[in-house]
Protein backbone atom coordinates (compact mmCIF):
# COMPACT_ATOMS: atom_id res chain seq x y z
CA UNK A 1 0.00 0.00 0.00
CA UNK A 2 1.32 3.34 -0.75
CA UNK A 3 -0.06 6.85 0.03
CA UNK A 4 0.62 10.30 -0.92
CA UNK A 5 -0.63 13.98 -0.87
CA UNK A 6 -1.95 15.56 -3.98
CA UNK A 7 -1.73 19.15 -2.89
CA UNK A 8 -2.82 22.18 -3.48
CA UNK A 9 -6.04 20.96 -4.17
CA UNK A 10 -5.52 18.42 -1.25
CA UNK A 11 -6.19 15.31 -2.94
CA UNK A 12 -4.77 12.27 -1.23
CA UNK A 13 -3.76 9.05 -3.52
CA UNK A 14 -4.06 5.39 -1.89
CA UNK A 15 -2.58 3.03 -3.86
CA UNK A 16 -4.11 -0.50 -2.97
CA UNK A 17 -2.23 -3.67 -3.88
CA UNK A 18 -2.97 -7.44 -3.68
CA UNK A 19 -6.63 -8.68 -1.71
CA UNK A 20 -8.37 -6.18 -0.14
CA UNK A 21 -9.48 -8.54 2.56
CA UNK A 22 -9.96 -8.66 6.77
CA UNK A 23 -6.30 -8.24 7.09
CA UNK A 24 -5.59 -5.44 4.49
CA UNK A 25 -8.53 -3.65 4.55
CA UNK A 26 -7.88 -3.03 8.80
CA UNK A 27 -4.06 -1.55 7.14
CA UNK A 28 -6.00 0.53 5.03
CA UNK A 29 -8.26 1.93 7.07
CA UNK A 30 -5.49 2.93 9.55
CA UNK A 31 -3.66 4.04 7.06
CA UNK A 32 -6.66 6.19 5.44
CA UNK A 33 -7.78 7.57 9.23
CA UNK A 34 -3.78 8.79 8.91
CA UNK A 35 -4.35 10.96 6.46
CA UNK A 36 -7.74 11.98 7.31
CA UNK A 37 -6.20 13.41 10.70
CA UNK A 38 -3.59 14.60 8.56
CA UNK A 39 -6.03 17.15 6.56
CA UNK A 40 -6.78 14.86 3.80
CA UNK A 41 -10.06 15.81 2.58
CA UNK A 42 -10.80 14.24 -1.19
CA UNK A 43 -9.32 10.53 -1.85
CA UNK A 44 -8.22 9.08 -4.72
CA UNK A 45 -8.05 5.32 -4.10
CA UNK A 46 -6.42 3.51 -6.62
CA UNK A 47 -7.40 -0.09 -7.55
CA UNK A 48 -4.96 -1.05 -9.88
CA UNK A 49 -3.49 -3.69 -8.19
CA UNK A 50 -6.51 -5.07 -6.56
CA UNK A 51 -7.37 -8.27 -7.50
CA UNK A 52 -9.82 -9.33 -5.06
CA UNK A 53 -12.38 -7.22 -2.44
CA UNK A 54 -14.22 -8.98 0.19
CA UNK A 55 -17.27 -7.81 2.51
CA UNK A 56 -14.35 -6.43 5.20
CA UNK A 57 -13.13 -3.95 1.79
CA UNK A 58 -16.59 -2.77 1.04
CA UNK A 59 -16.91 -2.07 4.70
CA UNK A 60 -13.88 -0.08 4.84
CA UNK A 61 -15.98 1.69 1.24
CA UNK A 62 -18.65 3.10 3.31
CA UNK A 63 -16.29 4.26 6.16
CA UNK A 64 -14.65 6.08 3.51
CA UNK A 65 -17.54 7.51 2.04
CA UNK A 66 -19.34 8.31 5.42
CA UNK A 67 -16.09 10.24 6.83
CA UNK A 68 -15.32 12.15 3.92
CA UNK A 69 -19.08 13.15 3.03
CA UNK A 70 -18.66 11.11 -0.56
CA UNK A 71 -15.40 13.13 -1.42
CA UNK A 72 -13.81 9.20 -2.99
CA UNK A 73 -13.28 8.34 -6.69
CA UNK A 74 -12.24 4.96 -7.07
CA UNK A 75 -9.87 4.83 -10.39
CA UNK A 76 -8.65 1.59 -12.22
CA UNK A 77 -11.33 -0.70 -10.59
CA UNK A 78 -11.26 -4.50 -12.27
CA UNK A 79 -14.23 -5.68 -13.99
CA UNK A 80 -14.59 -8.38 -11.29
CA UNK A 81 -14.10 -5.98 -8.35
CA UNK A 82 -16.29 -3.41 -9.45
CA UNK A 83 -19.11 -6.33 -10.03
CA UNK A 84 -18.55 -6.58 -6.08
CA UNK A 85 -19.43 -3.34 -5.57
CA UNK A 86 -22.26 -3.09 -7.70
CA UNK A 87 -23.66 -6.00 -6.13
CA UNK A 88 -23.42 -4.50 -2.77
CA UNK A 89 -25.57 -1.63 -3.87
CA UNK A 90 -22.74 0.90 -3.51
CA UNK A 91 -21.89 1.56 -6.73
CA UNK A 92 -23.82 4.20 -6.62
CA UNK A 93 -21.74 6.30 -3.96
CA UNK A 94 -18.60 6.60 -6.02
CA UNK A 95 -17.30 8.10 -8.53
CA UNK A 96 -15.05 5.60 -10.97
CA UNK A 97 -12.45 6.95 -12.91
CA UNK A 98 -10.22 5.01 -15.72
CA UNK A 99 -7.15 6.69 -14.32
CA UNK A 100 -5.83 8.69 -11.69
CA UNK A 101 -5.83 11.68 -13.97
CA UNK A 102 -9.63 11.62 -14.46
CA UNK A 103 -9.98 10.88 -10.51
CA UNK A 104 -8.39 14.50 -10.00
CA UNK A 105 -10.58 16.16 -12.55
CA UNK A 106 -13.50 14.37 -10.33
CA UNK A 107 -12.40 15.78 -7.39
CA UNK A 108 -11.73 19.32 -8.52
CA UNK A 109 -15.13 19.97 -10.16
CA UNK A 110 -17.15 22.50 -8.46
């Protein structure tokens, strides 16, 4: 997992890797909650290397949504992860972007 700030318009990337699963979705969240205390206040989280998301992940979704009043895009979500999510019924509270670029323009709309 890496992490970093996207200033000025403070936009914070989270790069997810691997299973997003009990064990890595509790890192993420931490990590997240870091930069949330930190001033983070729009999220880019980054699915590229996500491979797999289990009910612990989309839990960590809504947390993220919840705490940062829907200011998330999710960018370079798989086919088979964003079926998760869309079968969860929480599609509909992100934004997806093909790439981090698009994310930012996302985030930066007014």
């Amino acid at each position: 997992m890496e992490s970093e700030n996207e200033n000025p318009e403070n936009i914070s990337l989270l790069r997810l890797q691997g299973k997003l699963d009990f064990t890595s979705a509790t890192e993420f969240e931490q990590k997240f909650n870091i930069m949330l205390n930190e001033g983070g206040q729009k999220f880019i989280l980054d699915f590229s290397d996500v491979e797999y998301m289990s009910s612990a992940g989309l839990r960590f979704l809504l947390i993220a949504s919840k705490k940062t009043k829907g200011n998330v895009v999710l960018c370079s979500v798989k086919d088979s992860v964003k079926q998760v999510i869309e079968i969860a019924g929480f599609a509909s509270m992100f934004n997806f972007a093909h790439n981090q670029d698009q994310a930012v323009e996302i985030l930066t709309k007014d």
